[in-house]
Protein backbone atom coordinates (compact mmCIF):
# COMPACT_ATOMS: atom_id res chain seq x y z
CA UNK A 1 108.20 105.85 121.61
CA UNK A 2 105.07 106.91 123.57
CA UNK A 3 101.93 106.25 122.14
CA UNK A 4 101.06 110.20 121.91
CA UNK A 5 102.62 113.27 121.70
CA UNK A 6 103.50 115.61 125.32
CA UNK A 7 103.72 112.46 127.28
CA UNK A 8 106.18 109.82 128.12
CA UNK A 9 103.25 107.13 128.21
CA UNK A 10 104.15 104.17 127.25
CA UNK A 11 101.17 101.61 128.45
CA UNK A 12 99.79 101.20 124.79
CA UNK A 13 102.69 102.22 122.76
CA UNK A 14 102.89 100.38 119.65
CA UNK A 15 106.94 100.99 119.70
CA UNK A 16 107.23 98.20 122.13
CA UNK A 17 105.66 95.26 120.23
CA UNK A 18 107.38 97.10 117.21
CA UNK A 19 110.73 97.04 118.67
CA UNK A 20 110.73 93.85 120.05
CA UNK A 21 109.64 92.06 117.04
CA UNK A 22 112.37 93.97 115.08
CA UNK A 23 114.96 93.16 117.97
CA UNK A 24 113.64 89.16 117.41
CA UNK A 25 114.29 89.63 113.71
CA UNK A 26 118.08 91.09 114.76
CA UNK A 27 117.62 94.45 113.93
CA UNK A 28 120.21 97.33 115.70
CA UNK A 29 117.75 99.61 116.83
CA UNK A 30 117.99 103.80 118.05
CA UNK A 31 115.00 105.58 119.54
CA UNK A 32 114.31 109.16 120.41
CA UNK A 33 111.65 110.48 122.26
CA UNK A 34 111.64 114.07 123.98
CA UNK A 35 110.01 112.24 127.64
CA UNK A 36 109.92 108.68 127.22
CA UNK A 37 113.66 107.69 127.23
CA UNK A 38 113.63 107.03 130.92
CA UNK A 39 110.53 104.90 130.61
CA UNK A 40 111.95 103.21 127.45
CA UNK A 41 115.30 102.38 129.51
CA UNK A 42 113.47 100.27 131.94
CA UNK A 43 111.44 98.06 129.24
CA UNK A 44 114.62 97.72 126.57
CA UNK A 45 117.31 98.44 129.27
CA UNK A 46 120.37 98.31 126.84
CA UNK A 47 118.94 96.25 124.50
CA UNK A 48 118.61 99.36 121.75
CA UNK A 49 120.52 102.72 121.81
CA UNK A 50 118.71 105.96 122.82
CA UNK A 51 119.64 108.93 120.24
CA UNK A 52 119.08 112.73 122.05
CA UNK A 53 117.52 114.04 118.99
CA UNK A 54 115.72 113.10 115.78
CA UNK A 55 118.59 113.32 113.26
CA UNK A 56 120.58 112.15 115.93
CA UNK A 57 117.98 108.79 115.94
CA UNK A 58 118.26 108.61 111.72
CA UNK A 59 121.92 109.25 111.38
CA UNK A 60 123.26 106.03 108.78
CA UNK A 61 119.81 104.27 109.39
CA UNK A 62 118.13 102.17 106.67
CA UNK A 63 114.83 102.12 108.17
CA UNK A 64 112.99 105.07 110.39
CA UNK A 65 109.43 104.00 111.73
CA UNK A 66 107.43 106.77 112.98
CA UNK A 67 105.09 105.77 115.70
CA UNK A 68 103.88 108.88 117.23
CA UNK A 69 102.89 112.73 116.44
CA UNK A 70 105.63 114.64 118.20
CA UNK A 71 106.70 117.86 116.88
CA UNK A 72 109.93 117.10 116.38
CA UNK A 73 109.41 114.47 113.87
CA UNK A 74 106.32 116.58 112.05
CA UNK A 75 109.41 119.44 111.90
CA UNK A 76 111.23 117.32 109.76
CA UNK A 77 111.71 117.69 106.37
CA UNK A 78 112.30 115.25 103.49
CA UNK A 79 115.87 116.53 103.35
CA UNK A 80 116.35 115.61 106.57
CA UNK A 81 115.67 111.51 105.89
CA UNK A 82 117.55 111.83 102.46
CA UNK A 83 120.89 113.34 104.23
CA UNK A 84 120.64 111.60 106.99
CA UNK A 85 119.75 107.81 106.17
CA UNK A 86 121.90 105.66 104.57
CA UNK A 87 119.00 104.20 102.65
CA UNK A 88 116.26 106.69 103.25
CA UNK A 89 112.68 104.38 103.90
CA UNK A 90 110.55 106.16 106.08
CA UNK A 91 107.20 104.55 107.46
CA UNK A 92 105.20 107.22 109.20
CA UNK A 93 102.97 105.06 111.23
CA UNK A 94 101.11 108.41 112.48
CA UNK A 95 100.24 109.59 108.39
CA UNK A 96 102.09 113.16 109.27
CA UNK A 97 104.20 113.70 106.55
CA UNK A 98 102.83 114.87 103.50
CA UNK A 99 103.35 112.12 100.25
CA UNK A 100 103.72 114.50 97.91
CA UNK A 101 106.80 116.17 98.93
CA UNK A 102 108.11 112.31 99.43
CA UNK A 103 107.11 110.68 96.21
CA UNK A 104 109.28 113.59 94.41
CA UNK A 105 112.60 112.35 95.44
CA UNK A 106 114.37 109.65 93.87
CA UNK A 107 115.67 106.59 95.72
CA UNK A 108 113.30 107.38 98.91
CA UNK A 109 111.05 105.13 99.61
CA UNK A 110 107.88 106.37 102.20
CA UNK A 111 105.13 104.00 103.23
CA UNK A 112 101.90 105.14 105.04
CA UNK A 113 101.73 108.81 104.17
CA UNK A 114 99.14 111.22 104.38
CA UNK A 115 95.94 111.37 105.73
């Protein structure tokens, strides 16, 4: 949720405008981030759930937007979405994943990959 890795700044992150258009629209929303949490609590209050880890965040999700270049979302694999998701779409926002490995499995559906 903040708008770089290693930091839980959130004065430009593009997860707020993000998740307030999608809460506008009536999405359910989760969001993980290894320092921002606290800082996301006081913007969204209780407005979206907070997940504690990545898979945690993806768990029966149809959507997973990836606005920033933490580790722990470059660590995942493609596995990962397709287990995870109930419909796996992944947009990677940040280009980190690499398309190939994506655009070879069926039914997934990955928008803004690669650099």
């Amino acid at each position: 949720m903040s708008f770089k890795p290693n930091t839980d700044d959130m004065r430009e992150a593009r997860s707020i405008p993000i998740i307030n258009q999608l809460l506008r629209e009536g999405a359910k929303i989760t969001a993980y981030d290894p320092a921002a949490i606290p800082k996301a609590k006081s913007i969204f209050k209780n407005k979206i759930k907070y997940a504690l880890s990545p898979i945690e965040c993806i768990k029966d999700a149809d959507c997973c937007i990836i606005v920033t270049e933490w580790k722990e979302f470059k660590n995942l694999k493609t596995e990962d979405f397709s287990k995870n998701m109930r419909h796996p779409v992944l947009i990677d926002g940040r280009r980190i994943y690499n398309p190939e490995e994506f655009s070879k499995k069926p039914k997934f559906a990955a928008i803004g990959l690669g650099k």
